[in-house]
Each structure stands twice: as C-alpha cells, then as structure tokens.
Protein backbone atom coordinates (compact mmCIF):
# COMPACT_ATOMS: atom_id res chain seq x y z
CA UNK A 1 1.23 -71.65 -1.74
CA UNK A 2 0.68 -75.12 -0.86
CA UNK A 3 -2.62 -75.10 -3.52
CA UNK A 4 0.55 -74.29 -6.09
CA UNK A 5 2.05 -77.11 -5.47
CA UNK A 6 -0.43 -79.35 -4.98
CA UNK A 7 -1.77 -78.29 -8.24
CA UNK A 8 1.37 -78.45 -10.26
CA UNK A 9 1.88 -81.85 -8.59
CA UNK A 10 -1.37 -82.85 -9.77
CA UNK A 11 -0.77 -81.64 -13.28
CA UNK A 12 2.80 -83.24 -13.68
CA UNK A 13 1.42 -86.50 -12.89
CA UNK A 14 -2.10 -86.15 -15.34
CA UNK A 15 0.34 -85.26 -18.12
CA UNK A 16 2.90 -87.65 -17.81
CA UNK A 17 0.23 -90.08 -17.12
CA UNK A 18 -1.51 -89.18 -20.23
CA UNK A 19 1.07 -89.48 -22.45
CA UNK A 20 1.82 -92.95 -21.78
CA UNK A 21 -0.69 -94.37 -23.79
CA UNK A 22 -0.19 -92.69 -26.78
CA UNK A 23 3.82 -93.67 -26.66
CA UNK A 24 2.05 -96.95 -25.83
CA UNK A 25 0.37 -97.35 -29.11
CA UNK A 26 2.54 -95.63 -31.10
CA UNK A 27 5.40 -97.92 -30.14
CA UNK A 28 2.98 -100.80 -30.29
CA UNK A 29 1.35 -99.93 -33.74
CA UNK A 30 4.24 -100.72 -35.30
CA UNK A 31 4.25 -104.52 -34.44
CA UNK A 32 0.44 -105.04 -34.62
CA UNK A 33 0.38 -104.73 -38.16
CA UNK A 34 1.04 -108.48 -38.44
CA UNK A 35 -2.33 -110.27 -38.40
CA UNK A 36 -0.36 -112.87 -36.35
CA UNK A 37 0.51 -110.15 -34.04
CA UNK A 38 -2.80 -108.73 -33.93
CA UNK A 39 -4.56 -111.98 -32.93
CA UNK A 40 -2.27 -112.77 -30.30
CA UNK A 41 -2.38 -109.56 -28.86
CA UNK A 42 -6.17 -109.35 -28.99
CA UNK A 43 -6.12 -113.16 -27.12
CA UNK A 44 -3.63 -111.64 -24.16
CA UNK A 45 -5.31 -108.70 -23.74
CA UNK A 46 -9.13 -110.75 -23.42
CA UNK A 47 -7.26 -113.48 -21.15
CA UNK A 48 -5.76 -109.96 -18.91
CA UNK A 49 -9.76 -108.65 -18.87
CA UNK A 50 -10.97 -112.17 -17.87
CA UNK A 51 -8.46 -112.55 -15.22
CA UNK A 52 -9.03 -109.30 -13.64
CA UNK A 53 -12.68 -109.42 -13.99
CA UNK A 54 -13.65 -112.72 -12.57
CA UNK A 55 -12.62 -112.25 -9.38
CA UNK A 56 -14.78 -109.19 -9.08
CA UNK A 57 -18.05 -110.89 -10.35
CA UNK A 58 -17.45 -113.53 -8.47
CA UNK A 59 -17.70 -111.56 -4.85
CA UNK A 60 -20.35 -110.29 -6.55
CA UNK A 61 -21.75 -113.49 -6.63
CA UNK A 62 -21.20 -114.61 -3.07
CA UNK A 63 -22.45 -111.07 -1.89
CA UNK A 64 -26.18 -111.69 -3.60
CA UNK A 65 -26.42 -114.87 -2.86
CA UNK A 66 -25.72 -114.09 0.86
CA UNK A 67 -28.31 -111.59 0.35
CA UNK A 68 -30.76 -114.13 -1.00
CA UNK A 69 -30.36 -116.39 1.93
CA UNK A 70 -30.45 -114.07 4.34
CA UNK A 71 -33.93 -112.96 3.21
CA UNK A 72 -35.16 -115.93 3.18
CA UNK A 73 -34.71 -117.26 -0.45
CA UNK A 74 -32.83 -119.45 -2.38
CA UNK A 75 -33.47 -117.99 -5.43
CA UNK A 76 -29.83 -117.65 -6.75
C-alpha cells in the first residue's frame, strides 16, 4: 500500500511538473513574437545562465587549482 501511494505521489508531481512548461510557452509565445520581445528575452535568459553558471565554474576553478598546488605545480 504504501508503494501506491508513493507512486501516485510520484506521478502527480511528474505530471503537474511537466505541464508547466508547455503552459509556460504557450502563454509566453504569444508575447515573443515581437522581435523587441524576443531579443530582450533571449538577453535575460543568457544574463539568468551566466549568473547561475559562474559561480559553479568558478569552485571549479579554485578546486583544480588547489589540486595543482598541492601536487606540486603551478600550472593553472
């Protein structure tokens, strides 16, 4: 019994989950057709992916070059 519910828990979530993004870009479709709109939602959207991502290559950063040092280079 408690597989059942688990599993319809599970399932609930995936769909209502998955059908956010297509409400997403139907609702947002309708405004990108602007090229104005377009642009500036292609500039947010690269500004979100920079902002999230730079953090993470940046550890990634300190982690090798910690590695480098500690094995004896300096190489980065």
């Amino acid at each position: 019994m408690q597989v059942a519910i688990l599993a319809a828990m599970n399932l609930r979530v995936a769909f209502s989950s998955s059908l956010t993004w297509p409400s997403f870009g139907a609702a947002i479709g309708r405004w990108l057709r602007a090229p104005l709109a377009l642009r500036v939602f292609n500039l947010l959207m690269a500004a979100l992916l920079l902002a999230f991502v730079a953090p993470i290559l940046g550890e990634i950063w300190m982690v090798l070059r910690a590695w480098a040092l500690l094995h004896g280079g300096d190489a980065l």
